[in-house]
PDB file of N, CA and C in Angstrom:
ATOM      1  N   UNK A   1     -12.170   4.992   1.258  1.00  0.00           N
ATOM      2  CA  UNK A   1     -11.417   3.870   1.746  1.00  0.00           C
ATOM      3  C   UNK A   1     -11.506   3.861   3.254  1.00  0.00           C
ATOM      4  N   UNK A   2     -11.479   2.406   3.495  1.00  0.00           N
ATOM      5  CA  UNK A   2     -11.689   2.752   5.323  1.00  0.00           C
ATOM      6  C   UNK A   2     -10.861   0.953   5.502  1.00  0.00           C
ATOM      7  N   UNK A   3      -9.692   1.494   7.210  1.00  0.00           N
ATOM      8  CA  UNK A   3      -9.287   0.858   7.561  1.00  0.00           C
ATOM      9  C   UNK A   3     -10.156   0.342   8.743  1.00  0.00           C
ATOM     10  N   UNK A   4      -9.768  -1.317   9.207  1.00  0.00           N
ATOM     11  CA  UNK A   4     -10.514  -1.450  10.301  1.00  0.00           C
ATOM     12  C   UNK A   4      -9.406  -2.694  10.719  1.00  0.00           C
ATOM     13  N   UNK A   5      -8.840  -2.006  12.226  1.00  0.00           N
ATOM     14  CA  UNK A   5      -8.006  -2.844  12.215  1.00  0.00           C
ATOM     15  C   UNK A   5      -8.801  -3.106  13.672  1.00  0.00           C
ATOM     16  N   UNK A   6      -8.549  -5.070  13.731  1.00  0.00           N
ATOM     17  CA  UNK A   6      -9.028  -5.731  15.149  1.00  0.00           C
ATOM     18  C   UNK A   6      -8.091  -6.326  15.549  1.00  0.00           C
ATOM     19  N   UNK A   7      -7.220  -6.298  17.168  1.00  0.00           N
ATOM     20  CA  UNK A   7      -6.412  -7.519  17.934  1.00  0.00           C
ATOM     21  C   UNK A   7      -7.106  -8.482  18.200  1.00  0.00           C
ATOM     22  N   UNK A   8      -6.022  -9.486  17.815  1.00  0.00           N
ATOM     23  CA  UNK A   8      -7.030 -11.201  18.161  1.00  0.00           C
ATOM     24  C   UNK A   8      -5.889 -11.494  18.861  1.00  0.00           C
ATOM     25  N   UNK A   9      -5.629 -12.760  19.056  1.00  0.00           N
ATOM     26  CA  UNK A   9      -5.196 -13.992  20.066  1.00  0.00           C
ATOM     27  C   UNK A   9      -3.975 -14.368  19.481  1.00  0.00           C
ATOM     28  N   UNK A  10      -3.814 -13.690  17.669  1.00  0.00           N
ATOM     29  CA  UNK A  10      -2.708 -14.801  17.385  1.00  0.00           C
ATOM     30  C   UNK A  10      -2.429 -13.104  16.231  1.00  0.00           C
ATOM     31  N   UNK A  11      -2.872 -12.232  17.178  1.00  0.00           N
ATOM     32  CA  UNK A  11      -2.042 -10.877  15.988  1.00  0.00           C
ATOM     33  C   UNK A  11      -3.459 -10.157  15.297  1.00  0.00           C
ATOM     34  N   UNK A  12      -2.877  -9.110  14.659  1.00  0.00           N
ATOM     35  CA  UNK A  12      -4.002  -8.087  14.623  1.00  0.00           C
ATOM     36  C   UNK A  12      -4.562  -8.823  12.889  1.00  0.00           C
ATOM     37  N   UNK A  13      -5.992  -8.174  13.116  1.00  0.00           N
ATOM     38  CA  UNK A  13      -6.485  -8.081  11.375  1.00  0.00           C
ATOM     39  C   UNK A  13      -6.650  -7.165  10.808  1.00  0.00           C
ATOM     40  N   UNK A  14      -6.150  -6.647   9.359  1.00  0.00           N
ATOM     41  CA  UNK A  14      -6.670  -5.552   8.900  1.00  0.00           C
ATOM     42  C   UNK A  14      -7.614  -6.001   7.307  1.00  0.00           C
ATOM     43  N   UNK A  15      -8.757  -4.957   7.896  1.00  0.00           N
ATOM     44  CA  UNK A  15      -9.685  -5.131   6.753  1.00  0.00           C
ATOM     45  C   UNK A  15      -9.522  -3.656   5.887  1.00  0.00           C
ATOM     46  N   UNK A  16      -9.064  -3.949   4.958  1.00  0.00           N
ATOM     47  CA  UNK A  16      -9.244  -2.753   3.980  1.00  0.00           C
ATOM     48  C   UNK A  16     -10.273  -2.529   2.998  1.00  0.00           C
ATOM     49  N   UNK A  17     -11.416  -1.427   2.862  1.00  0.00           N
ATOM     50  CA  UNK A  17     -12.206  -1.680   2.179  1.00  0.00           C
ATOM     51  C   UNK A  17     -12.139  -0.255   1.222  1.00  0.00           C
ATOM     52  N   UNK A  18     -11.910  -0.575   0.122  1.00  0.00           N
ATOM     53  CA  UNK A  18     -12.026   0.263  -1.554  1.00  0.00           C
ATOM     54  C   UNK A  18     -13.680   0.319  -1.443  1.00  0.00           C
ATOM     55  N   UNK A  19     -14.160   1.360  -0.765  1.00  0.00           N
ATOM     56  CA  UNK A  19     -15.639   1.393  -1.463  1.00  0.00           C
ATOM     57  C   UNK A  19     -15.882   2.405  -2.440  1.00  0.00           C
ATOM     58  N   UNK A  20     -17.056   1.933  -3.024  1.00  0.00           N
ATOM     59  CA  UNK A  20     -17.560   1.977  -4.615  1.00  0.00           C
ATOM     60  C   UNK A  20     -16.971   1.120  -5.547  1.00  0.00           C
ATOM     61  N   UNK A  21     -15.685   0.571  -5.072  1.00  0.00           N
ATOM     62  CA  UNK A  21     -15.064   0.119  -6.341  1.00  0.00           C
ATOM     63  C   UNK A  21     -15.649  -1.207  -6.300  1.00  0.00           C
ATOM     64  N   UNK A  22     -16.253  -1.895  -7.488  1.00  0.00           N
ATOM     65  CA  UNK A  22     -16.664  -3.268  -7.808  1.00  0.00           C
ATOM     66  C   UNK A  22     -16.259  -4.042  -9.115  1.00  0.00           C
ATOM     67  N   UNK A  23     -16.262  -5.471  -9.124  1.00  0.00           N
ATOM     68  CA  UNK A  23     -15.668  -5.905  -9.974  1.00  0.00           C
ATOM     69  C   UNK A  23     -16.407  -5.739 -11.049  1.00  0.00           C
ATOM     70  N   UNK A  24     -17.207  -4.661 -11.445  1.00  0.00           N
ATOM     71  CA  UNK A  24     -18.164  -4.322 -13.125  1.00  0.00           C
ATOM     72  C   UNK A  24     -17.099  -3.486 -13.930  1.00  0.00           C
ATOM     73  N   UNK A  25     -16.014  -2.671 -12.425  1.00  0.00           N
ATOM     74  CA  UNK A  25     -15.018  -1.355 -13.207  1.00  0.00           C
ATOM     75  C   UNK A  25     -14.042  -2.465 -14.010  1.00  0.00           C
ATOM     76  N   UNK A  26     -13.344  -1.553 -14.871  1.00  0.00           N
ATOM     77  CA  UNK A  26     -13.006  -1.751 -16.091  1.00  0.00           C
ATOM     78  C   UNK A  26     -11.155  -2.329 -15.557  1.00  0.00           C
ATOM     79  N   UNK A  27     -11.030  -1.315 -14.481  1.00  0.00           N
ATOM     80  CA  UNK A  27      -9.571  -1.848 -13.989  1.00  0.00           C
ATOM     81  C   UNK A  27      -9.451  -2.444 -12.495  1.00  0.00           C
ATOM     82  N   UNK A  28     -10.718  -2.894 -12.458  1.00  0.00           N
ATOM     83  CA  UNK A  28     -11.500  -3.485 -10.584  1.00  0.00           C
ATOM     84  C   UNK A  28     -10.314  -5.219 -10.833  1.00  0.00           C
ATOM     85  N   UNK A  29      -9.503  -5.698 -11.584  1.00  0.00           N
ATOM     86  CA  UNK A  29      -9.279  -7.389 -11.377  1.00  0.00           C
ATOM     87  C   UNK A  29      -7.720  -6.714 -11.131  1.00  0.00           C
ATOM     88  N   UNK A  30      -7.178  -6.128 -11.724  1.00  0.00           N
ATOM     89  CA  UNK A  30      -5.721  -5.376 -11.914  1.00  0.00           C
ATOM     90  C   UNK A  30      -5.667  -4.357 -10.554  1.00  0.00           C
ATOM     91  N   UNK A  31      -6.347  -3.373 -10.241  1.00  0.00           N
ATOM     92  CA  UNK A  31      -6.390  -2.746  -9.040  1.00  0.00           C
ATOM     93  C   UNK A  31      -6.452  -3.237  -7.771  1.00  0.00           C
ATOM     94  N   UNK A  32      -7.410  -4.399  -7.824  1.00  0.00           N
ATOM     95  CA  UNK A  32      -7.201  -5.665  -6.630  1.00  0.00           C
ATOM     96  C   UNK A  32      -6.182  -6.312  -5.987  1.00  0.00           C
ATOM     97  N   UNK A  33      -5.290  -6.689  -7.219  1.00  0.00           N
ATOM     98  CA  UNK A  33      -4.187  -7.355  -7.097  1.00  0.00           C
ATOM     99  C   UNK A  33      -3.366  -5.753  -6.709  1.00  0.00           C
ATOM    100  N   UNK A  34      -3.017  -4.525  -6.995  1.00  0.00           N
ATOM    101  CA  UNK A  34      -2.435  -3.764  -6.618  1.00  0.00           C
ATOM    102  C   UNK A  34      -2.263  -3.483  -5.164  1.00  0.00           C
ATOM    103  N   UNK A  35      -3.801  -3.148  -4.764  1.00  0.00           N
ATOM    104  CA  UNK A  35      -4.155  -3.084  -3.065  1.00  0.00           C
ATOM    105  C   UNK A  35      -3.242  -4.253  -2.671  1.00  0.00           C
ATOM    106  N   UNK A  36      -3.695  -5.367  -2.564  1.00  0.00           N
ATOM    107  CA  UNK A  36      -3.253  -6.613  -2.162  1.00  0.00           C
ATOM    108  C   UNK A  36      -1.970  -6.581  -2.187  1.00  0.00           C
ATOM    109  N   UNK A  37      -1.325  -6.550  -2.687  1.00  0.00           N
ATOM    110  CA  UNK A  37       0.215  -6.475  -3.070  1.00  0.00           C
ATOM    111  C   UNK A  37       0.785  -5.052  -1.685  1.00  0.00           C
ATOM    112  N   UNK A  38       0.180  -3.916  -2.050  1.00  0.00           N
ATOM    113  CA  UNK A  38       0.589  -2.828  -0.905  1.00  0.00           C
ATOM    114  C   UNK A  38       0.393  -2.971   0.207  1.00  0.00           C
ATOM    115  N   UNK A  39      -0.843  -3.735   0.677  1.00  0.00           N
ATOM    116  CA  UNK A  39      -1.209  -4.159   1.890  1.00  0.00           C
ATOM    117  C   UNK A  39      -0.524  -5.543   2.392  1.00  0.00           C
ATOM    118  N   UNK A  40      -0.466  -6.556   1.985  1.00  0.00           N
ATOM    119  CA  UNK A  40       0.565  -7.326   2.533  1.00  0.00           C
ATOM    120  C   UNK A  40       1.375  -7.964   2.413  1.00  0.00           C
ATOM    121  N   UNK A  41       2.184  -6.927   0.992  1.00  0.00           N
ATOM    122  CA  UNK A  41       3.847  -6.523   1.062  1.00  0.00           C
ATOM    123  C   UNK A  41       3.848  -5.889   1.481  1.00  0.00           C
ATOM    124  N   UNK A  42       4.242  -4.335   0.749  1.00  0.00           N
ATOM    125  CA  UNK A  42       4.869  -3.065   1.458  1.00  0.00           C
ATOM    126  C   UNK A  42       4.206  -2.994   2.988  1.00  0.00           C
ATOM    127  N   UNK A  43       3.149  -2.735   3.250  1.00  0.00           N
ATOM    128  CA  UNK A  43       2.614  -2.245   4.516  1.00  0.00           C
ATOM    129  C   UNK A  43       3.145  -3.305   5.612  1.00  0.00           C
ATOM    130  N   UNK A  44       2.892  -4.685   5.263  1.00  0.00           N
ATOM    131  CA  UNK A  44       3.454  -5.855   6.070  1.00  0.00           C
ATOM    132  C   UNK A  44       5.073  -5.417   6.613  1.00  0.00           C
ATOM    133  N   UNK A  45       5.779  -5.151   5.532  1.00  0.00           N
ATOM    134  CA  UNK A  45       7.172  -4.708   5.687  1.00  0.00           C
ATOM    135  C   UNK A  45       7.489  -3.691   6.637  1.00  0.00           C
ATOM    136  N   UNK A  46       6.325  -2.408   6.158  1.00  0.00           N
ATOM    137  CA  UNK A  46       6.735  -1.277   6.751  1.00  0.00           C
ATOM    138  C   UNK A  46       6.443  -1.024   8.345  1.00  0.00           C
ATOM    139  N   UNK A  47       5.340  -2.060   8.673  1.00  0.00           N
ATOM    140  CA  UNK A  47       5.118  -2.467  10.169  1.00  0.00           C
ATOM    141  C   UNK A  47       5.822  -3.643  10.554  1.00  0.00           C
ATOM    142  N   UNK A  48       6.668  -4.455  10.018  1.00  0.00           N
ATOM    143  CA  UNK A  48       7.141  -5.702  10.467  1.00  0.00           C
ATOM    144  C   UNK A  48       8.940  -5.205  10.367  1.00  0.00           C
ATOM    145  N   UNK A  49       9.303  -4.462   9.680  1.00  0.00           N
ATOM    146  CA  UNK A  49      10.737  -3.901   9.686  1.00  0.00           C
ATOM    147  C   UNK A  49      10.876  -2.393   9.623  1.00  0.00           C
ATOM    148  N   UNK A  50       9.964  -2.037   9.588  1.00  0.00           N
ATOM    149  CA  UNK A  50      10.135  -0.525   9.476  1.00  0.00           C
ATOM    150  C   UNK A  50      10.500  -0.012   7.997  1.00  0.00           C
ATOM    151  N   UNK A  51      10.646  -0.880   6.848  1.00  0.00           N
ATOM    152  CA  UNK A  51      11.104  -0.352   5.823  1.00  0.00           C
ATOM    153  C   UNK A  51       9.643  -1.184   4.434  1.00  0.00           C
ATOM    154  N   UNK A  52       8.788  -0.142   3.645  1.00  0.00           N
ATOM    155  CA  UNK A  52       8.326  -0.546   2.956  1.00  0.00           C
ATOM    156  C   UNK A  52       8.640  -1.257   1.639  1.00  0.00           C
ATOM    157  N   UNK A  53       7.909  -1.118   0.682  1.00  0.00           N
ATOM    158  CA  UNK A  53       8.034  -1.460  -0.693  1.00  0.00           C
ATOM    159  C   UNK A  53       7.046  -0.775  -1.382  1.00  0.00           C
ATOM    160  N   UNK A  54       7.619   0.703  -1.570  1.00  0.00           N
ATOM    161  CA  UNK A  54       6.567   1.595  -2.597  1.00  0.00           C
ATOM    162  C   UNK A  54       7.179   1.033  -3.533  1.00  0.00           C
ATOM    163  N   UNK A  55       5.919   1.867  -4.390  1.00  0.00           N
ATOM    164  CA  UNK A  55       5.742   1.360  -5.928  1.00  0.00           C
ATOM    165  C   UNK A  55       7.429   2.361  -6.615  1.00  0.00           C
ATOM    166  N   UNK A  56       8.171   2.034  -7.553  1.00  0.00           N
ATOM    167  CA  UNK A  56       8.935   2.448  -7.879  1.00  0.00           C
ATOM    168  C   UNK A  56       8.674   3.803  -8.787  1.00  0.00           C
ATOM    169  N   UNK A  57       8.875   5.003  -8.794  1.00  0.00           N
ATOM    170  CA  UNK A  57       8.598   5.868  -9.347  1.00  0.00           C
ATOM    171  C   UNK A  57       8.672   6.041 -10.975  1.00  0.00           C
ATOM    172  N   UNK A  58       9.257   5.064 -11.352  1.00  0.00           N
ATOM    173  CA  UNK A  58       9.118   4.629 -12.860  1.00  0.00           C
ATOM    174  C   UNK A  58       8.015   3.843 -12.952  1.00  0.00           C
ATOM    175  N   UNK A  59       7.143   3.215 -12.447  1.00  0.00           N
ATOM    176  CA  UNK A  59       6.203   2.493 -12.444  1.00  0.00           C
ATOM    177  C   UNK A  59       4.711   3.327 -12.015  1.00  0.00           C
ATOM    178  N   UNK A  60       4.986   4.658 -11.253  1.00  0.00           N
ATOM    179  CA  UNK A  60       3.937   5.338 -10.753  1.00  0.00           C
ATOM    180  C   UNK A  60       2.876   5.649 -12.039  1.00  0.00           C
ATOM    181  N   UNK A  61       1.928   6.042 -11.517  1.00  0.00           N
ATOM    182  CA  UNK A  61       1.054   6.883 -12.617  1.00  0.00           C
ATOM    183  C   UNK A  61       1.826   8.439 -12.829  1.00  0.00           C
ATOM    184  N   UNK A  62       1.554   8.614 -14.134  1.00  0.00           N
ATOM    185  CA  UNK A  62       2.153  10.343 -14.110  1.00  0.00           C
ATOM    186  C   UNK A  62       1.317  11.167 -13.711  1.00  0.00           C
ATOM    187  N   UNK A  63       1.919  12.251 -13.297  1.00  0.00           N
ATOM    188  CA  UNK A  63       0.899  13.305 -12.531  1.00  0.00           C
ATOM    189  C   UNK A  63       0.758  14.371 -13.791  1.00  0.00           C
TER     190      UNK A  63
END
């Protein structure tokens, strides 16, 4: 995974890139929407108020 964050004129961009993962994997349409969701909810939150939105620990994967 690799972040790449750039300042522009009207606020920063972040590009997040999942490599290897492509839409042939089996959970690549569902995992998409996951990233997406952490990156700009929670992360949006956790740099815009200081407080995120992790995933709820009833919802985690089990270890």
């Amino acid at each position: 995974m690799s972040f790449d964050i750039t300042p522009g004129p009207n606020g920063t961009t972040l590009r997040f890139t999942h490599h290897g993962f492509t839409p042939d994997q089996t959970c690549y349409r569902e995992c998409s929407r996951g990233w997406t969701s952490c990156v700009t909810t929670s992360l949006h939150a956790l740099l815009t108020t200081g407080v995120g939105e992790p995933i709820p620990e009833s919802a985690a994967p089990a270890k």
